[in-house]
Protein backbone atom coordinates (compact mmCIF):
# COMPACT_ATOMS: atom_id res chain seq x y z
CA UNK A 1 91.32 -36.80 -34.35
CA UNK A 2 95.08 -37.04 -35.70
CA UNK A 3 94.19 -40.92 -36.41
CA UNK A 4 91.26 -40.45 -38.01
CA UNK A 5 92.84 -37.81 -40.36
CA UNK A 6 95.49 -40.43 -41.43
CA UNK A 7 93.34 -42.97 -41.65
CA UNK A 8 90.78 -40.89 -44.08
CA UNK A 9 94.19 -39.91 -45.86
CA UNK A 10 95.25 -43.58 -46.00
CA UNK A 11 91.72 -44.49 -47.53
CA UNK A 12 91.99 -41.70 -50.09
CA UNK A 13 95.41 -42.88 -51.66
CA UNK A 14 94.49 -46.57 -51.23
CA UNK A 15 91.01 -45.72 -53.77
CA UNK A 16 93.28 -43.63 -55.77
CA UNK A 17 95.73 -46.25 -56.22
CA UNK A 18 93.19 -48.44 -57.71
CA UNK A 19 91.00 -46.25 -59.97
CA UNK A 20 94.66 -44.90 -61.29
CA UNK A 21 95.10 -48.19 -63.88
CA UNK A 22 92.11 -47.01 -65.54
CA UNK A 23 93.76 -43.89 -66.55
CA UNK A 24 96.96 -45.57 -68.07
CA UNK A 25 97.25 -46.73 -71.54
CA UNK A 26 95.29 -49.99 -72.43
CA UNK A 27 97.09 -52.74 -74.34
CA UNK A 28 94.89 -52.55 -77.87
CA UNK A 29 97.69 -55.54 -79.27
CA UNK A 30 95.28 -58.23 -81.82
CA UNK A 31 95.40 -62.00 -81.55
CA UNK A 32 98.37 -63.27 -83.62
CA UNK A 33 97.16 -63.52 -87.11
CA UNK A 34 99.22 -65.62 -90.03
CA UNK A 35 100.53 -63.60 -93.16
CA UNK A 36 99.81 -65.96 -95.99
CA UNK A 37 102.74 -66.13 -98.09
CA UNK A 38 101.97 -66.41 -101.39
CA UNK A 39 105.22 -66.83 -104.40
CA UNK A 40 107.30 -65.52 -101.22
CA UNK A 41 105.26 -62.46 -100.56
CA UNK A 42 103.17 -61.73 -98.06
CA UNK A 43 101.20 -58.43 -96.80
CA UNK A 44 99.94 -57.56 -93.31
CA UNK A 45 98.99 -54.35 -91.23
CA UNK A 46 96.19 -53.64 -89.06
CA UNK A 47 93.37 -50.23 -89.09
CA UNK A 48 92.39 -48.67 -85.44
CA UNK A 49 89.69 -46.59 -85.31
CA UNK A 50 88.04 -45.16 -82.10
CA UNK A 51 89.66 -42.83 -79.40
CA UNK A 52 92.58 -44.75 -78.39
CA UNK A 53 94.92 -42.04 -77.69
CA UNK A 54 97.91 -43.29 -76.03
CA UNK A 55 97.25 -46.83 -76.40
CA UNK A 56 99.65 -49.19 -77.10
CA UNK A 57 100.01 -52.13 -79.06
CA UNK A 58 102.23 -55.27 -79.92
CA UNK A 59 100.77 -57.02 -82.85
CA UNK A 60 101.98 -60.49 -83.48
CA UNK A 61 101.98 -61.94 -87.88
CA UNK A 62 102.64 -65.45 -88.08
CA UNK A 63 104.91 -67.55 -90.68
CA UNK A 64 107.22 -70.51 -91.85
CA UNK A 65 110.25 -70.43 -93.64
CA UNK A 66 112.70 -73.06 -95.08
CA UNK A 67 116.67 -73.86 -94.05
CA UNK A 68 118.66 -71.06 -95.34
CA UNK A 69 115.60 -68.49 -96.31
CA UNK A 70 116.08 -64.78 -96.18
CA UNK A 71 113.27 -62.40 -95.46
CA UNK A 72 112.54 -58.29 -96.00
CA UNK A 73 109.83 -56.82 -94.33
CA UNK A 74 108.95 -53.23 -95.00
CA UNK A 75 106.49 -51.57 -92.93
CA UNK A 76 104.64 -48.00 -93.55
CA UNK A 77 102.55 -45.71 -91.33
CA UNK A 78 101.09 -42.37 -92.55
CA UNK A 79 99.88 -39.52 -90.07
CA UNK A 80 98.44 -36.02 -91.87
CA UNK A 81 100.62 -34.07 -88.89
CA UNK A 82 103.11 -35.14 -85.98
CA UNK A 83 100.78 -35.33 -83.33
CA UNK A 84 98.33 -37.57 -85.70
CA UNK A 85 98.89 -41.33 -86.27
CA UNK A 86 100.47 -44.18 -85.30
CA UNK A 87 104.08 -44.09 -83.16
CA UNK A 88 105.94 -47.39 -84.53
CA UNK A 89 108.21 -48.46 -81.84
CA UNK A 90 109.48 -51.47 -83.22
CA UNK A 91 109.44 -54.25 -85.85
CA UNK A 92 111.05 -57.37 -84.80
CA UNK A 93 111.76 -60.57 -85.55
CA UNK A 94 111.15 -64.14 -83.23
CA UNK A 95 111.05 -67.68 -83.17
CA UNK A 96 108.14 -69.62 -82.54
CA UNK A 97 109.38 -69.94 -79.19
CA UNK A 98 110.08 -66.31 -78.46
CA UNK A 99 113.89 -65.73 -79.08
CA UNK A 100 114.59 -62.43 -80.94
CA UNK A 101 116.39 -63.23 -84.36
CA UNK A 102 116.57 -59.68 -85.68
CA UNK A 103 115.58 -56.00 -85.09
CA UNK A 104 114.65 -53.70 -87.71
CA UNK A 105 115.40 -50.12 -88.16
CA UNK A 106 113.44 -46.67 -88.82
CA UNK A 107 114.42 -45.01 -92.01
CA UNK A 108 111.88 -42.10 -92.18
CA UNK A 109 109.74 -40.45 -89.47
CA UNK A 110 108.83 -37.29 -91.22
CA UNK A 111 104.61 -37.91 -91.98
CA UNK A 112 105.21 -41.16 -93.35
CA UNK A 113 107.59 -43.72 -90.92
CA UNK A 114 109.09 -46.07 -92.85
CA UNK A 115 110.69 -49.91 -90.99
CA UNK A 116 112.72 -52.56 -92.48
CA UNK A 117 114.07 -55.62 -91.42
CA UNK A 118 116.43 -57.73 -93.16
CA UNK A 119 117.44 -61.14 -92.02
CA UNK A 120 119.67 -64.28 -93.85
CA UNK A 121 120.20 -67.42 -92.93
CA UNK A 122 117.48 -68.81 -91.03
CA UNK A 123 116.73 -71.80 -90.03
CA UNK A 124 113.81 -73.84 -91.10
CA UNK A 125 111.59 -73.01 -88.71
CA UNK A 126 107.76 -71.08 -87.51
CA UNK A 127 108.77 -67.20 -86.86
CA UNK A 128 106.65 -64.37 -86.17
CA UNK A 129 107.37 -60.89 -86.73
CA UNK A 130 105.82 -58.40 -83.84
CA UNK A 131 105.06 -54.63 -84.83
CA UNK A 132 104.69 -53.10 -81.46
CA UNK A 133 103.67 -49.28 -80.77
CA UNK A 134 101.19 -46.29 -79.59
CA UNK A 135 98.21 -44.37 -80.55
CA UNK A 136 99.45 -40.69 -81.11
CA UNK A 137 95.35 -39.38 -81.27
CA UNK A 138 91.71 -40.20 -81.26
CA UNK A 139 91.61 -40.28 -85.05
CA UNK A 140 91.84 -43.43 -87.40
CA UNK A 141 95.26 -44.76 -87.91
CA UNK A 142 96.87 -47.62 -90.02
CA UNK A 143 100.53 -49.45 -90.65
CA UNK A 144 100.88 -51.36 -93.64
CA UNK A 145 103.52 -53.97 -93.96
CA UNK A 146 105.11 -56.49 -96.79
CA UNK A 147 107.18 -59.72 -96.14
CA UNK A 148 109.29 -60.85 -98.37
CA UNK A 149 111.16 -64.93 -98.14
CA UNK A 150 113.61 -65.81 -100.88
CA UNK A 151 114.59 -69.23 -100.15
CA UNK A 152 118.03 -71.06 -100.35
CA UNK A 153 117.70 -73.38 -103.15
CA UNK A 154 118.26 -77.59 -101.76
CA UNK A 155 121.32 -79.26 -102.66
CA UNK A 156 119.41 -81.48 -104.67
CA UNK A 157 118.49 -78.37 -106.90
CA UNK A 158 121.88 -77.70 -107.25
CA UNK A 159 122.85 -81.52 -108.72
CA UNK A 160 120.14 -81.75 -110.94
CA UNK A 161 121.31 -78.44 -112.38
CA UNK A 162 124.93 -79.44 -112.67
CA UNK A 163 123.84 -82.66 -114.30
CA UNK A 164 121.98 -81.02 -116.80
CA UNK A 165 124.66 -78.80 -118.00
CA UNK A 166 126.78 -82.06 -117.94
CA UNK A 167 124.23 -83.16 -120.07
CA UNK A 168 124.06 -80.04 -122.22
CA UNK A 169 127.85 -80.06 -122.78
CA UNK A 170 127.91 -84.08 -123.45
CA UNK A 171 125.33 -83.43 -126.58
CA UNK A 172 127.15 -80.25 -127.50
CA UNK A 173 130.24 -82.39 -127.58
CA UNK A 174 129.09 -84.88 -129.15
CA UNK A 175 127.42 -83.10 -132.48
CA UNK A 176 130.93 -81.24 -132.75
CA UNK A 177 132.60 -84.58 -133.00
């Protein structure tokens, strides 16, 4: 009877074992999307709606930059209470091929939780930047997010500039004369 205890004991963890991953959070991450930079500015953020309590997320936005470009990304989530919203854990930087370039940092959690990252220097490349969190509720949540690239002007850019105010101070020059 002792054997057939354990074993009925054995059978009842092993079924409880496998209904359990149905009771831990779901990944709710979207496909990676591209943030269409236009004049250096993009926009990107993403709505849930449904009971997703607890759910987590790691949301993947898509772009291109030139040799030397600098980016800003500021990203915004807004929750009526504490226990309301959406818990950004992180907004990072990557390559294309999944190195981390840069991390950004909280500056406000109080209602309204407020990211930034800053990064100079990059390399021409295809980055993506991943916002990655949890569901605090059931209700509606939402992040918002800009993107900012400045690029580093060419050395070309550079010459035909000099040249011109070569050219500029030639004709200046020359009327004085």
């Amino acid at each position: 009877m002792t054997n057939t205890k354990k074993f009925v004991a054995s059978l009842t963890l092993a079924c409880a074992a496998l209904v359990a991953p149905g009771v831990h959070a779901a990944d709710i991450s979207n496909p990676a999307s591209t943030i269409e930079l236009t004049e250096g500015a993009g926009f990107f953020g993403r709505l849930f709606t449904g009971n997703a309590a607890g759910d987590t997320f790691a949301d993947h936005y898509t772009f291109s930059v030139g040799a030397g470009s600098s980016i800003v990304a500021d990203l915004f989530s807004y929750s009526g209470s504490p226990t309301d919203g959406v818990d950004i854990t992180g907004i990072d930087l990557y390559t294309a091929s999944g190195t981390l370039v840069g991390t950004g940092t909280a500056i406000g959690s109080d209602g309204i939780e407020q990211w930034q990252l800053t990064t100079s220097g990059l390399a021409a490349d295809n980055y993506y930047v991943q916002v990655s969190g949890s569901l605090k509720s059931g209700t509606p949540a939402v992040y918002s997010a800009s993107l900012a690239v400045t690029p580093v002007p060419e050395p070309a850019t550079y010459a035909m500039m000099l040249g011109g105010l070569a050219l500029v101070g030639a004709l200046a020059r020359r009327r004085k004369q």
